[in-house]
Protein backbone atom coordinates (compact mmCIF):
# COMPACT_ATOMS: atom_id res chain seq x y z
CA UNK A 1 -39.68 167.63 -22.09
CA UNK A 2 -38.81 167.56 -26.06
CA UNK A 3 -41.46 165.32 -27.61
CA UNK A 4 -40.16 164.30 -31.56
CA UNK A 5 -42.41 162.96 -33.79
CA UNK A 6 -40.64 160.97 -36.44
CA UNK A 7 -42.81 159.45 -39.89
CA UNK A 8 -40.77 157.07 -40.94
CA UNK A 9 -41.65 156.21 -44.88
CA UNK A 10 -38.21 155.07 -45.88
CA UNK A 11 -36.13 152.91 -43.47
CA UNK A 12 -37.75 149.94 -41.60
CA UNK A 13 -39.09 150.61 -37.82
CA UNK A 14 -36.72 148.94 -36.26
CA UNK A 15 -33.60 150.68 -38.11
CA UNK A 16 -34.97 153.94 -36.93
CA UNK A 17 -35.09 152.78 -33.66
CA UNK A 18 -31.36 151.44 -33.96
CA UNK A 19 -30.51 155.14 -35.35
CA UNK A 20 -32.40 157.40 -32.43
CA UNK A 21 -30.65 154.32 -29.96
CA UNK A 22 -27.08 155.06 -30.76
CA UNK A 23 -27.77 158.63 -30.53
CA UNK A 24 -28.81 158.19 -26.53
CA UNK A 25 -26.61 156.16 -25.83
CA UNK A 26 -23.76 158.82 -27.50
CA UNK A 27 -24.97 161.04 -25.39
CA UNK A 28 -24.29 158.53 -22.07
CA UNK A 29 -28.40 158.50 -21.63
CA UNK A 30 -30.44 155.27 -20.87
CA UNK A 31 -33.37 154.39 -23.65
CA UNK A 32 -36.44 152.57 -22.93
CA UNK A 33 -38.39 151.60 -26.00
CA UNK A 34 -41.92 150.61 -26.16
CA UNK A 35 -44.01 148.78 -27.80
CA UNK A 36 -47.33 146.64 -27.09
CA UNK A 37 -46.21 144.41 -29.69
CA UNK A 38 -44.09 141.91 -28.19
CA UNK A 39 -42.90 140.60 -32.29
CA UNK A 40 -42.52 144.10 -32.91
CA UNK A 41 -39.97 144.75 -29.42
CA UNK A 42 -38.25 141.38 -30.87
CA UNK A 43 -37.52 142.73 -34.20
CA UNK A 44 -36.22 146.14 -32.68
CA UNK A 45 -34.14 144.06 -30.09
CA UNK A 46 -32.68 142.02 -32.63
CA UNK A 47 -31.96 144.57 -34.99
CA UNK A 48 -29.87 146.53 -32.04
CA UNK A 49 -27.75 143.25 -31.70
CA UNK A 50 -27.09 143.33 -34.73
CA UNK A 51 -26.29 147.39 -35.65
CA UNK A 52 -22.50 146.72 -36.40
CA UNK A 53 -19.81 144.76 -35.13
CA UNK A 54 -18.12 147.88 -32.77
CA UNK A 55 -21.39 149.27 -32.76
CA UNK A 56 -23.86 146.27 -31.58
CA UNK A 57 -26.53 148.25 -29.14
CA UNK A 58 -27.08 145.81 -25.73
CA UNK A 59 -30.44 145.88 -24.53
CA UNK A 60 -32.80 143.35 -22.79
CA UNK A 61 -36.59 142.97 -21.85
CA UNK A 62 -37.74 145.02 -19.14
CA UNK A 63 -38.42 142.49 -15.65
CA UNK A 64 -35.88 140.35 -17.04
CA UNK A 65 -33.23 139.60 -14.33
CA UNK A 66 -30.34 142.33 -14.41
CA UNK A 67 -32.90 144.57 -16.71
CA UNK A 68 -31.63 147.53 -14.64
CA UNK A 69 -28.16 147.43 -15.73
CA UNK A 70 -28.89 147.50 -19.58
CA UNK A 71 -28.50 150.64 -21.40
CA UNK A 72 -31.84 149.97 -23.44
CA UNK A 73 -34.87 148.11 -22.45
CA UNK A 74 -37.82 147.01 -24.50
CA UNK A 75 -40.79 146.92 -22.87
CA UNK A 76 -45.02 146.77 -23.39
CA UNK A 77 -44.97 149.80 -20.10
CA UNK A 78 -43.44 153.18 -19.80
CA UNK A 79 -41.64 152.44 -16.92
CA UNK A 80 -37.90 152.12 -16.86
CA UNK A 81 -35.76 150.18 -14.47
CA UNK A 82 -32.80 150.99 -15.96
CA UNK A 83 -32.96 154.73 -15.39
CA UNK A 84 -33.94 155.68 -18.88
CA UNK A 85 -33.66 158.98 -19.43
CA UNK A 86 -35.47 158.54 -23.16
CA UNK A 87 -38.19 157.15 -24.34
CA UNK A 88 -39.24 155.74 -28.09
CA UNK A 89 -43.14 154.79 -28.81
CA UNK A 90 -42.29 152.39 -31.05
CA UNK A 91 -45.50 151.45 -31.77
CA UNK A 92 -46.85 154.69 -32.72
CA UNK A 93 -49.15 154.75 -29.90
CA UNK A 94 -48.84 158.42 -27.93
CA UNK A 95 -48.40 157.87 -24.41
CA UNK A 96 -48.31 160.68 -21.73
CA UNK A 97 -45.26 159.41 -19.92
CA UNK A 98 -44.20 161.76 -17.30
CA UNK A 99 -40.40 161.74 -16.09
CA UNK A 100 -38.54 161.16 -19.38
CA UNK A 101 -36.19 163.97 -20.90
CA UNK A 102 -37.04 163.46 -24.59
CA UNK A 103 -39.66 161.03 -26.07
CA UNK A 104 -39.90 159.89 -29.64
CA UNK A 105 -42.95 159.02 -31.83
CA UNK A 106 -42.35 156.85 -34.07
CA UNK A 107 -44.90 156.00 -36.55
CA UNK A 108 -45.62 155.15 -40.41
CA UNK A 109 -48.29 157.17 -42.82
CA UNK A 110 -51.15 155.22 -41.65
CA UNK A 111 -50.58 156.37 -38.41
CA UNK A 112 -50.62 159.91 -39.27
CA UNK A 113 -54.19 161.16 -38.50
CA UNK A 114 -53.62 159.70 -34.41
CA UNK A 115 -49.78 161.01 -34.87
CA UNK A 116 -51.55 165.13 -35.86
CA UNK A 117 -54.40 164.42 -32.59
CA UNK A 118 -51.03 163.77 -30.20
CA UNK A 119 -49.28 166.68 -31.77
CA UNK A 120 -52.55 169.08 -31.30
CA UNK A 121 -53.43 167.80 -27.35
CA UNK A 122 -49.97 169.36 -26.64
CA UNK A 123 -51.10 172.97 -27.64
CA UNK A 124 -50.68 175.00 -24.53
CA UNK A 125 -48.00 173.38 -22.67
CA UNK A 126 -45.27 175.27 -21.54
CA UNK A 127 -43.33 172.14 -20.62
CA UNK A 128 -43.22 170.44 -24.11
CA UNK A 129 -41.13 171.48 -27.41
CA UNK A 130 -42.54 169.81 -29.89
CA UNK A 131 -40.61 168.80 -33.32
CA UNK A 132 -42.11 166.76 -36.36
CA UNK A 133 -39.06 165.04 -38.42
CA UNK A 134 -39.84 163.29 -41.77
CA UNK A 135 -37.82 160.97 -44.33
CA UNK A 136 -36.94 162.70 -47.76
CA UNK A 137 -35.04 160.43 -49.99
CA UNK A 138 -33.66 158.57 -47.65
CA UNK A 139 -32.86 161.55 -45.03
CA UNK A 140 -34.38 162.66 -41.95
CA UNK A 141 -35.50 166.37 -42.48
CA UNK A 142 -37.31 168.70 -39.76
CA UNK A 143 -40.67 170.06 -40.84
CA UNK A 144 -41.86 171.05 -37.97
């Protein structure tokens, strides 16, 4: 599994979440994205409605009725009806979730300290790749 951990300090939350969403979803995958903050999986819903007129990302609420058919689902739970093949912590709350190709951290500087404890209870496993991405003027630049 690739696990990215992405500090956001420039763009909003929800605009990084639009950016990693048309990435998947380039790449014909599924996305699930979760949060526990139901505002917070409003925003990032609304903001993927909204990411361009021939670019708009569908999504809907996980357990809503036809939830498995959507390319992206928001939900509080790492579980994915709809296939998912990706996962974004929106939240920036590290979950082991099991069964996803590539998982993405997503969390501000205040969340740092519990974002470097995530990144150092990895150490030792042979079936994560690890990467740490950061904003620099307004770019997204590996680190490590």
């Amino acid at each position: 599994m690739k696990l990215d951990f992405w500090q956001y300090t420039h763009d909003p939350l929800e605009k990084v979440a639009a950016l990693i969403a048309k990435r998947v979803l380039a790449d014909d995958e599924r996305l699930l994205v979760v949060s526990d903050d139901p505002e917070q999986r409003t925003a990032i819903a609304r903001e993927l409605w909204q990411a361009g007129p021939e670019t708009f990302l569908a999504n809907g609420e996980a357990g809503a009725p036809g939830a498995e058919h959507q390319p992206i689902l928001l939900s509080a739970d790492c579980v994915a009806p709809n296939g998912a093949t990706h996962l974004i912590l929106a939240d920036g709350v590290f979950r082991d979730a099991p069964g996803f190709a590539r998982t993405f951290l997503l969390f501000p500087p205040a969340a740092a300290p519990a974002a470097r404890e995530a990144w150092r209870a990895q150490d030792g496993r042979a079936d994560v790749t690890r990467a740490y991405f950061a904003q620099e003027d307004g770019r997204w630049v590996k680190k490590g």
